[in-house]
C-alpha atoms as a PDB file:
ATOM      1  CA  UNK A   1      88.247 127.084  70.837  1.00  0.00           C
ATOM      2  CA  UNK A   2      87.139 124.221  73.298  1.00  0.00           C
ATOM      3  CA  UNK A   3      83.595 122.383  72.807  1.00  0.00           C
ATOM      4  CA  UNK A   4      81.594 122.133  75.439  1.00  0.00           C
ATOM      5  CA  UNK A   5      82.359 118.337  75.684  1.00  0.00           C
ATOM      6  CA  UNK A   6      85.834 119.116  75.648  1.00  0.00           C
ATOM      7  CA  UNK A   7      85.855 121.815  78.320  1.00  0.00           C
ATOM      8  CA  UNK A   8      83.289 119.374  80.813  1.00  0.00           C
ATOM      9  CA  UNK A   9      85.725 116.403  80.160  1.00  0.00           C
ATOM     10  CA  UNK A  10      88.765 118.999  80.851  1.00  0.00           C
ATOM     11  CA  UNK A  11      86.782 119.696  84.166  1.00  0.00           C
ATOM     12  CA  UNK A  12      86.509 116.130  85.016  1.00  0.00           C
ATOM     13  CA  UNK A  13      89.942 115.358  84.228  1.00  0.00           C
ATOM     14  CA  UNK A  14      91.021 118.198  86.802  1.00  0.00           C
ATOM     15  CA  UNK A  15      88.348 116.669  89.636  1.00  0.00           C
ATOM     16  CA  UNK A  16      89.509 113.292  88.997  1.00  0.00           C
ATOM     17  CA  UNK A  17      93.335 114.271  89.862  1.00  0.00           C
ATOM     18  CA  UNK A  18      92.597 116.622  92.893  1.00  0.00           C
ATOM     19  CA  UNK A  19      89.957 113.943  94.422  1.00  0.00           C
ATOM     20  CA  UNK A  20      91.958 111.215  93.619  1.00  0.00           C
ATOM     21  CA  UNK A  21      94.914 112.541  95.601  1.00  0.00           C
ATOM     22  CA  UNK A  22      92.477 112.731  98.874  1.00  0.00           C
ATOM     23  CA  UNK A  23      91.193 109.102  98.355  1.00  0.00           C
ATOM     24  CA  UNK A  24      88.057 109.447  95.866  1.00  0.00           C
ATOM     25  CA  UNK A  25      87.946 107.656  92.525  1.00  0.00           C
ATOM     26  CA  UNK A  26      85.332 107.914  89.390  1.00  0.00           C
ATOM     27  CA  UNK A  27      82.642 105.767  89.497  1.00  0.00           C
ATOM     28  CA  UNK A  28      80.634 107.210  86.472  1.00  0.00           C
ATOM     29  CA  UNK A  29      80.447 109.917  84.191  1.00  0.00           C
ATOM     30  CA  UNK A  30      77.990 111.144  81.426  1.00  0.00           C
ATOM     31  CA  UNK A  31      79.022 113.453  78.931  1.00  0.00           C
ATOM     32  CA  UNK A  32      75.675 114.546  77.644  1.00  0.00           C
ATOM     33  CA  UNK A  33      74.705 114.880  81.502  1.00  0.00           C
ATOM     34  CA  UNK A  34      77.286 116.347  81.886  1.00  0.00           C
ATOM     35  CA  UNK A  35      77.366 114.237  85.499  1.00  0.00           C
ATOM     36  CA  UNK A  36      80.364 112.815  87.381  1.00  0.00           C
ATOM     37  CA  UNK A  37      79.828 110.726  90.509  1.00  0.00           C
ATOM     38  CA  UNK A  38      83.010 109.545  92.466  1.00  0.00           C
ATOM     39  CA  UNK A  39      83.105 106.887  95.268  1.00  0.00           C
ATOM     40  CA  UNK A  40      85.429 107.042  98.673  1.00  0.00           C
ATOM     41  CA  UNK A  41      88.259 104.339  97.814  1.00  0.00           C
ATOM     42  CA  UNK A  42      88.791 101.370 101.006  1.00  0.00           C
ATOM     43  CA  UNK A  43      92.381 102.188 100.607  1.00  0.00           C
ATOM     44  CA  UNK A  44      94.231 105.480 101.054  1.00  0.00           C
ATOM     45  CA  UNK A  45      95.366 107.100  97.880  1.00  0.00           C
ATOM     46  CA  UNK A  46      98.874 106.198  96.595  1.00  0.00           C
ATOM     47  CA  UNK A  47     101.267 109.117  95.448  1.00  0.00           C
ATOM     48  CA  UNK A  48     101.174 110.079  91.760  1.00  0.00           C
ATOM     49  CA  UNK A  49     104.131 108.590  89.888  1.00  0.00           C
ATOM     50  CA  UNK A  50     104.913 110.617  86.504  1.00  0.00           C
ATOM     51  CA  UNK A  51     106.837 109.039  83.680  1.00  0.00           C
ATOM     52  CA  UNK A  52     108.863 112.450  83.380  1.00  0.00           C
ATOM     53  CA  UNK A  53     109.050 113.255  86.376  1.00  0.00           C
ATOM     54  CA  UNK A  54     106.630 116.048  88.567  1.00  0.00           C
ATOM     55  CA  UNK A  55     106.101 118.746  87.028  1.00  0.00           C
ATOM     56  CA  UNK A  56     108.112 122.044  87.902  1.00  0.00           C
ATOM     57  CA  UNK A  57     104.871 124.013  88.831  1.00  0.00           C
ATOM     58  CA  UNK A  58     102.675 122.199  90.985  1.00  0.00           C
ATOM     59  CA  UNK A  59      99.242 121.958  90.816  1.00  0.00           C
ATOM     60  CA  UNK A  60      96.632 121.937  87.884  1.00  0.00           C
ATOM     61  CA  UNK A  61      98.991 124.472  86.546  1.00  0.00           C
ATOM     62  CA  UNK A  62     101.622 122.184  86.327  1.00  0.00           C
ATOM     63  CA  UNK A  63      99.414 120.024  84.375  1.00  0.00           C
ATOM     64  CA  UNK A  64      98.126 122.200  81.990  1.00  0.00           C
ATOM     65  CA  UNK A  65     101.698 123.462  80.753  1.00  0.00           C
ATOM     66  CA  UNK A  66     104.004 120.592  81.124  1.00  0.00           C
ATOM     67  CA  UNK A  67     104.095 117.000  80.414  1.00  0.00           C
ATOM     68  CA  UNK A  68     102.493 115.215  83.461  1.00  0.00           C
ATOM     69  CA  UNK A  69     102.121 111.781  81.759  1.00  0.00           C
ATOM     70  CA  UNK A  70     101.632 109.103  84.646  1.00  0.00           C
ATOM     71  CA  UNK A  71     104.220 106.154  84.540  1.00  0.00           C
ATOM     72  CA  UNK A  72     102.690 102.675  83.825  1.00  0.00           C
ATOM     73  CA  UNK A  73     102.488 101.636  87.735  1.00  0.00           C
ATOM     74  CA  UNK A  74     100.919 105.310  88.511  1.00  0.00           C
ATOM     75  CA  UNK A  75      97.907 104.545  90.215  1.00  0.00           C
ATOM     76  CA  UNK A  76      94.044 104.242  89.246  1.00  0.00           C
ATOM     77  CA  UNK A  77      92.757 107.569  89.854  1.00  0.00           C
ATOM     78  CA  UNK A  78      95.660 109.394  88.173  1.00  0.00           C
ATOM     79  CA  UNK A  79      95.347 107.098  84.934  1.00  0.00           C
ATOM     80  CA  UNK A  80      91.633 108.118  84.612  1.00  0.00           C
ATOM     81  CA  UNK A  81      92.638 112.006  85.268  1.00  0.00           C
ATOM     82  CA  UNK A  82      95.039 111.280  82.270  1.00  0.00           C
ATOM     83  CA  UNK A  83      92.316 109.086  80.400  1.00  0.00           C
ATOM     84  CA  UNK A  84      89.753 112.105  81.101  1.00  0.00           C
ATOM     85  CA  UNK A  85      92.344 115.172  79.984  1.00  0.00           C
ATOM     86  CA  UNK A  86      93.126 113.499  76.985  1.00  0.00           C
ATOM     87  CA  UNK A  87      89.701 112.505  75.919  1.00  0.00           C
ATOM     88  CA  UNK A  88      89.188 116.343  76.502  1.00  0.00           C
ATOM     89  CA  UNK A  89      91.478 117.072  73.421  1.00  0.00           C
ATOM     90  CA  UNK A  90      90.387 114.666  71.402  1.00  0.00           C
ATOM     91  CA  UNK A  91      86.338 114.417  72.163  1.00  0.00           C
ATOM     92  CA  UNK A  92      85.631 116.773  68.774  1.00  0.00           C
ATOM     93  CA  UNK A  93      88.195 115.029  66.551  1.00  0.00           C
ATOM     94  CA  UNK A  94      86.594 111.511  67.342  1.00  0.00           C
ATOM     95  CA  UNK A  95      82.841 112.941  66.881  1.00  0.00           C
ATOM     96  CA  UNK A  96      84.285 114.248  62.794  1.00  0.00           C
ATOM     97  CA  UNK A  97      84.634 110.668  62.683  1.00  0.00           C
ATOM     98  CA  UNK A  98      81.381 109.441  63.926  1.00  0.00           C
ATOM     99  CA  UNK A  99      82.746 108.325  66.941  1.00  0.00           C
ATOM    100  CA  UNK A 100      81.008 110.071  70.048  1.00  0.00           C
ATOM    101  CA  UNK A 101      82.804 109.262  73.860  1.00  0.00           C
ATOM    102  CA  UNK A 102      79.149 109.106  75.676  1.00  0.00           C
ATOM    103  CA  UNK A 103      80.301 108.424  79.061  1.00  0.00           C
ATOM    104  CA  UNK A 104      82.343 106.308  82.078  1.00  0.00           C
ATOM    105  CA  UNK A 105      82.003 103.433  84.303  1.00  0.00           C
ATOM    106  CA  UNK A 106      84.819 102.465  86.926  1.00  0.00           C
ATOM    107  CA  UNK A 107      83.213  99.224  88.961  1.00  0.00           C
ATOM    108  CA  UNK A 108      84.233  99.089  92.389  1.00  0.00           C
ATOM    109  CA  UNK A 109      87.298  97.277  92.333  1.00  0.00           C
ATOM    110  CA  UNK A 110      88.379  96.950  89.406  1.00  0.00           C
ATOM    111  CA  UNK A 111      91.683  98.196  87.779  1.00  0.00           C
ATOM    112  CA  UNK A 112      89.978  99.342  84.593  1.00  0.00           C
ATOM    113  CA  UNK A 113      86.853 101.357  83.376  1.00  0.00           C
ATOM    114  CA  UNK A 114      84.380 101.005  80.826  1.00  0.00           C
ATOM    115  CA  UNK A 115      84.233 104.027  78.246  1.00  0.00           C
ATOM    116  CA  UNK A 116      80.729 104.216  76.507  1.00  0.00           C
ATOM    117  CA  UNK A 117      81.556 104.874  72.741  1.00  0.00           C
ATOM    118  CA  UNK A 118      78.968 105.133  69.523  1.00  0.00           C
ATOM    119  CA  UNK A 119      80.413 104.466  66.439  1.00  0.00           C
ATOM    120  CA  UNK A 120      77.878 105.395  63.758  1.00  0.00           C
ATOM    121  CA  UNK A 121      75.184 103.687  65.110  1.00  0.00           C
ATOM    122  CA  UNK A 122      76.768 101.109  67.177  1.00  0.00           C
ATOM    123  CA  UNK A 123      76.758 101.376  71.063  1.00  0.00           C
ATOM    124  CA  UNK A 124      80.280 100.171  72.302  1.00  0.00           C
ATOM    125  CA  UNK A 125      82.298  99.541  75.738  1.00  0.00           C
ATOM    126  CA  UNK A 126      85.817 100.206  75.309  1.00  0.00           C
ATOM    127  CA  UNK A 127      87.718  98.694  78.230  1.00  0.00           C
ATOM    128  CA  UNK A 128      90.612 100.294  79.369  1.00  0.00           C
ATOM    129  CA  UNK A 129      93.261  98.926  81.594  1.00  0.00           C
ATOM    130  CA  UNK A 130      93.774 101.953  84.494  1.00  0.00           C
ATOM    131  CA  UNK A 131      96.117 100.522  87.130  1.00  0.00           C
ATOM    132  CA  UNK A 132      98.627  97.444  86.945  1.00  0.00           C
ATOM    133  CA  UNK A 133      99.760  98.737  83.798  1.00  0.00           C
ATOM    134  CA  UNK A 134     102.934  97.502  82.392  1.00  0.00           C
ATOM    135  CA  UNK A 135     103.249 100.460  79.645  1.00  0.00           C
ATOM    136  CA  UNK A 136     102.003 104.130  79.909  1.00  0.00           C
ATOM    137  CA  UNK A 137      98.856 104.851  79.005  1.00  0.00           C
ATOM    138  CA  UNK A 138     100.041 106.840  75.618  1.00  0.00           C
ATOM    139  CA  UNK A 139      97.566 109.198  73.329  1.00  0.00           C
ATOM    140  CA  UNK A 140      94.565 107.284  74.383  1.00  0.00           C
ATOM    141  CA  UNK A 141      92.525 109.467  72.457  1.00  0.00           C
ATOM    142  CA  UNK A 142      94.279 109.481  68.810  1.00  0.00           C
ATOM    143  CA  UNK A 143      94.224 105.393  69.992  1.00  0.00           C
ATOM    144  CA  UNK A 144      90.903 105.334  69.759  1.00  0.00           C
ATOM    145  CA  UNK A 145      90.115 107.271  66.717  1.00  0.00           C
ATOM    146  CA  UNK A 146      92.743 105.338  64.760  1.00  0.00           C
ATOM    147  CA  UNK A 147      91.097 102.132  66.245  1.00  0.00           C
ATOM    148  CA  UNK A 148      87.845 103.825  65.223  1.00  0.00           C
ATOM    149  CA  UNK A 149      88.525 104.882  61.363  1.00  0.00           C
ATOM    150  CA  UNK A 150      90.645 101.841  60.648  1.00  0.00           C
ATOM    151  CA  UNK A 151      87.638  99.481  61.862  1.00  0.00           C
ATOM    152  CA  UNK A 152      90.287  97.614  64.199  1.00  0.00           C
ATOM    153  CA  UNK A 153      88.128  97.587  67.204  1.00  0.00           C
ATOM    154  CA  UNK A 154      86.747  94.592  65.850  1.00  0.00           C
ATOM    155  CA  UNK A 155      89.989  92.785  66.380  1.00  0.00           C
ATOM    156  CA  UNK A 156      89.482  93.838  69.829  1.00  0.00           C
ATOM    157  CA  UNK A 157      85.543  92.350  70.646  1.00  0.00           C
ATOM    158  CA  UNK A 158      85.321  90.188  73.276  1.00  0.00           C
ATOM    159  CA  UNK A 159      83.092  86.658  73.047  1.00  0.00           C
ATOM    160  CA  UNK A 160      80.324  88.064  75.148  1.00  0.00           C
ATOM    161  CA  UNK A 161      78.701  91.793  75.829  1.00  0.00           C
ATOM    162  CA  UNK A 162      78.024  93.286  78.919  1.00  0.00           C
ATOM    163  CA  UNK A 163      74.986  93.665  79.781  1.00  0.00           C
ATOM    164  CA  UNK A 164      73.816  93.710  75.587  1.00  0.00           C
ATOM    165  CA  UNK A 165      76.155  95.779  74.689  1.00  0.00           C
ATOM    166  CA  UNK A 166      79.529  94.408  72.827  1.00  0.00           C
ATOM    167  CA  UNK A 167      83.118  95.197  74.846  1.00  0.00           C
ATOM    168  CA  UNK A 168      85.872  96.215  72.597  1.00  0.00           C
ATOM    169  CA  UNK A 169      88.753  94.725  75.436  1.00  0.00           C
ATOM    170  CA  UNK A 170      91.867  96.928  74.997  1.00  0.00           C
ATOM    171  CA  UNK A 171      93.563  95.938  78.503  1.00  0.00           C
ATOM    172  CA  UNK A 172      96.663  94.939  77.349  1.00  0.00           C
ATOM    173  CA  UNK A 173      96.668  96.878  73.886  1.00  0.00           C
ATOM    174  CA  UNK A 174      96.108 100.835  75.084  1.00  0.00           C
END
């Protein structure tokens, strides 16, 4: 059975794609809020691109059945839907490793978001590259628990935090 972190996350995930078609993308999200704010985009939404192909049902059926993986020039909001739903599966295997998703920040134009992650006792940003991909984004979640466990994620620090608190830069790695 779902968590409650899981089930909010699956919630947001859903939001993120039907919003995201009409123009709106996450801004910020809090998982022990439980709070999601989204912002109107300047630009009108681009089209969902799928790596497989749409799926046969449409709608958040669709996605909940079948494969609905975006292709690595989908756009923005549809790589955080995918970021979000698979964060939803794997929110309660991170937190048996110590590793708690807190949270979401998209800045206004940017192609990537910041994920707020505690490791032990460390507060993190994990940067994730969302649009102008050149690969899918694949199993972001069992990415970032193997990151996690393995202590890799320090390969991945960049030179200077944001705002006190250390980036762990994947664009170009997840």
């Amino acid at each position: 059975m779902a968590g409650p972190d899981s089930l909010f996350l699956g919630r947001c995930a859903e939001a993120a794609f039907t919003l995201g078609l009409d123009g709106f993308l996450v801004s910020t999200l809090s998982v022990p809020a439980r709070s999601i704010t989204f912002r109107a985009s300047e630009q009108p939404a681009p089209p969902p691109v799928y790596e497989q192909g749409e799926p046969p049902v449409p709608g958040p059926a669709g996605r909940r059945t079948d494969d609905w993986q975006p292709a690595a020039d989908a756009p923005l909001w549809m790589n955080t839907a995918w970021l979000l739903d698979d964060l939803a599966a794997s929110i309660t295997p991170l937190a048996e490793d110590q590793v708690q998703a807190l949270g979401l920040e998209a800045p206004p134009g940017a192609d990537w978001c910041d994920l707020s992650v505690r490791d032990g006792d460390s507060l993190l940003r994990v940067r994730i590259q969302l649009a102008g991909r050149r690969e899918p984004l694949e199993f972001p979640g069992m990415f970032l628990r193997e990151l996690f466990t393995e202590g890799r994620y320090r390969d991945h620090l960049a030179a200077e935090p944001d705002r006190g608190v250390p980036v762990v830069d994947l664009r170009g790695t997840l």
